[in-house]
Protein backbone atom coordinates (compact mmCIF):
# COMPACT_ATOMS: atom_id res chain seq x y z
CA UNK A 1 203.26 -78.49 91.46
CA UNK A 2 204.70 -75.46 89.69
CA UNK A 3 202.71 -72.41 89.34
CA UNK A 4 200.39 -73.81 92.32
CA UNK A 5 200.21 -70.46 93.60
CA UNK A 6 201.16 -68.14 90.94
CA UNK A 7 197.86 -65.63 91.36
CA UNK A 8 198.66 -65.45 95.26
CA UNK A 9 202.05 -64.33 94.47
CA UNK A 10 200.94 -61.65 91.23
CA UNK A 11 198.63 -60.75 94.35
CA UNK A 12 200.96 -60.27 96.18
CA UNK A 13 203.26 -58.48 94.16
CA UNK A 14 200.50 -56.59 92.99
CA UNK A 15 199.43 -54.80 96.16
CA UNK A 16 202.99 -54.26 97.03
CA UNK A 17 203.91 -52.49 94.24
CA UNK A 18 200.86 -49.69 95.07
CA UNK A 19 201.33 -49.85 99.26
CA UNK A 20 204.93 -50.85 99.61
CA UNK A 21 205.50 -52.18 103.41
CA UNK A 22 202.26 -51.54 104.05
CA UNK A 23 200.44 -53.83 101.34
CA UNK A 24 200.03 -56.43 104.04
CA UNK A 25 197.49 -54.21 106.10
CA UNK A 26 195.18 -53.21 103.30
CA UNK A 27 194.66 -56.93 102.60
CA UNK A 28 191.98 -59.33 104.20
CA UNK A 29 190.92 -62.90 103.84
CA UNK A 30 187.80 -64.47 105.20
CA UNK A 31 186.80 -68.22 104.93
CA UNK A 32 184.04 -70.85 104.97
CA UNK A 33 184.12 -74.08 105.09
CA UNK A 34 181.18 -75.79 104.06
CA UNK A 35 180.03 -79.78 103.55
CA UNK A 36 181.11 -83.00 105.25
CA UNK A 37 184.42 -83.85 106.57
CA UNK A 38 184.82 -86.05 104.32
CA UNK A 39 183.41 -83.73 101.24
CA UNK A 40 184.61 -79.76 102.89
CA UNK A 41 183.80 -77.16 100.08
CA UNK A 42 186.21 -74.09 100.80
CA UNK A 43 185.44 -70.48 100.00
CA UNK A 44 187.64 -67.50 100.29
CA UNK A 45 187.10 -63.92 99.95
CA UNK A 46 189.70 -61.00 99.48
CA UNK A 47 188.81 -57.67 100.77
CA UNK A 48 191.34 -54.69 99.79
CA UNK A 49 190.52 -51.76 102.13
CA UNK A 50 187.69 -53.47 103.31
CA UNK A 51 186.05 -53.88 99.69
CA UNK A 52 185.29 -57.21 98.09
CA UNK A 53 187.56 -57.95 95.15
CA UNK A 54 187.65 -61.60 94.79
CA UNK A 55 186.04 -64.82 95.89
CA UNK A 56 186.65 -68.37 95.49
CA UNK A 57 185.62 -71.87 95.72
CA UNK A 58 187.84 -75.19 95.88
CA UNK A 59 187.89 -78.77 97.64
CA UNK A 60 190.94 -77.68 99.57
CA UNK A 61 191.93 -74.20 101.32
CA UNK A 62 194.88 -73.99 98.73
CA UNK A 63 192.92 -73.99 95.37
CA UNK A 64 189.82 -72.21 97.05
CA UNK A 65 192.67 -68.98 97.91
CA UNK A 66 193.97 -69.28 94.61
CA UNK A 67 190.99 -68.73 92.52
CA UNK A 68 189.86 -65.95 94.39
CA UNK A 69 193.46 -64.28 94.20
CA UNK A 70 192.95 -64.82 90.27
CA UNK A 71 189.58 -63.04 90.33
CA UNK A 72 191.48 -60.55 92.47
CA UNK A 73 193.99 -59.97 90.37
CA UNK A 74 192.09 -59.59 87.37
CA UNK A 75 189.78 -56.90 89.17
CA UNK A 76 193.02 -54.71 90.63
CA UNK A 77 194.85 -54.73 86.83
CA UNK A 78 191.46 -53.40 85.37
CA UNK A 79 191.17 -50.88 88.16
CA UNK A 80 194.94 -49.64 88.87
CA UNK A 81 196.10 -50.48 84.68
CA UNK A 82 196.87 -46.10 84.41
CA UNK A 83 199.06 -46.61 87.68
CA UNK A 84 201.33 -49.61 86.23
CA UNK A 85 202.50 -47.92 83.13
């Protein structure tokens, strides 16, 4: 599956291009898991210093953390686009 986590990675590369070593404690994830067992709807949130920047929805816990790294992403360009120049 190429590309299967491409927004987790720009994330990722993202944050540690503005914290360096540190980018890993400015990020959080929270999850729910709602439905049957047989029919589990995931959700994901990302919280950069502690503020909502993306959330998510999938049938799995893989495409559920992707889409809400997209949204994520999307939000951080906008917001840090005149500190990657």
């Amino acid at each position: 599956m190429p590309n299967a986590e491409q927004n987790r990675l720009g994330l990722n590369n993202l944050l540690q291009q503005r914290y360096g070593t540190s980018a890993a404690t400015h990020l959080r994830w929270e999850s729910v898991r709602n439905g049957t067992d047989h029919n589990p709807t995931w959700t994901f949130v990302i919280y950069i210093d502690d503020i909502e920047y993306g959330r998510g929805s999938g049938s799995d816990k893989g495409s559920a953390k992707e889409s809400a790294a997209g949204v994520a992403l999307m939000q951080l360009r906008r917001q840090w686009a005149h500190l990657l120049l």
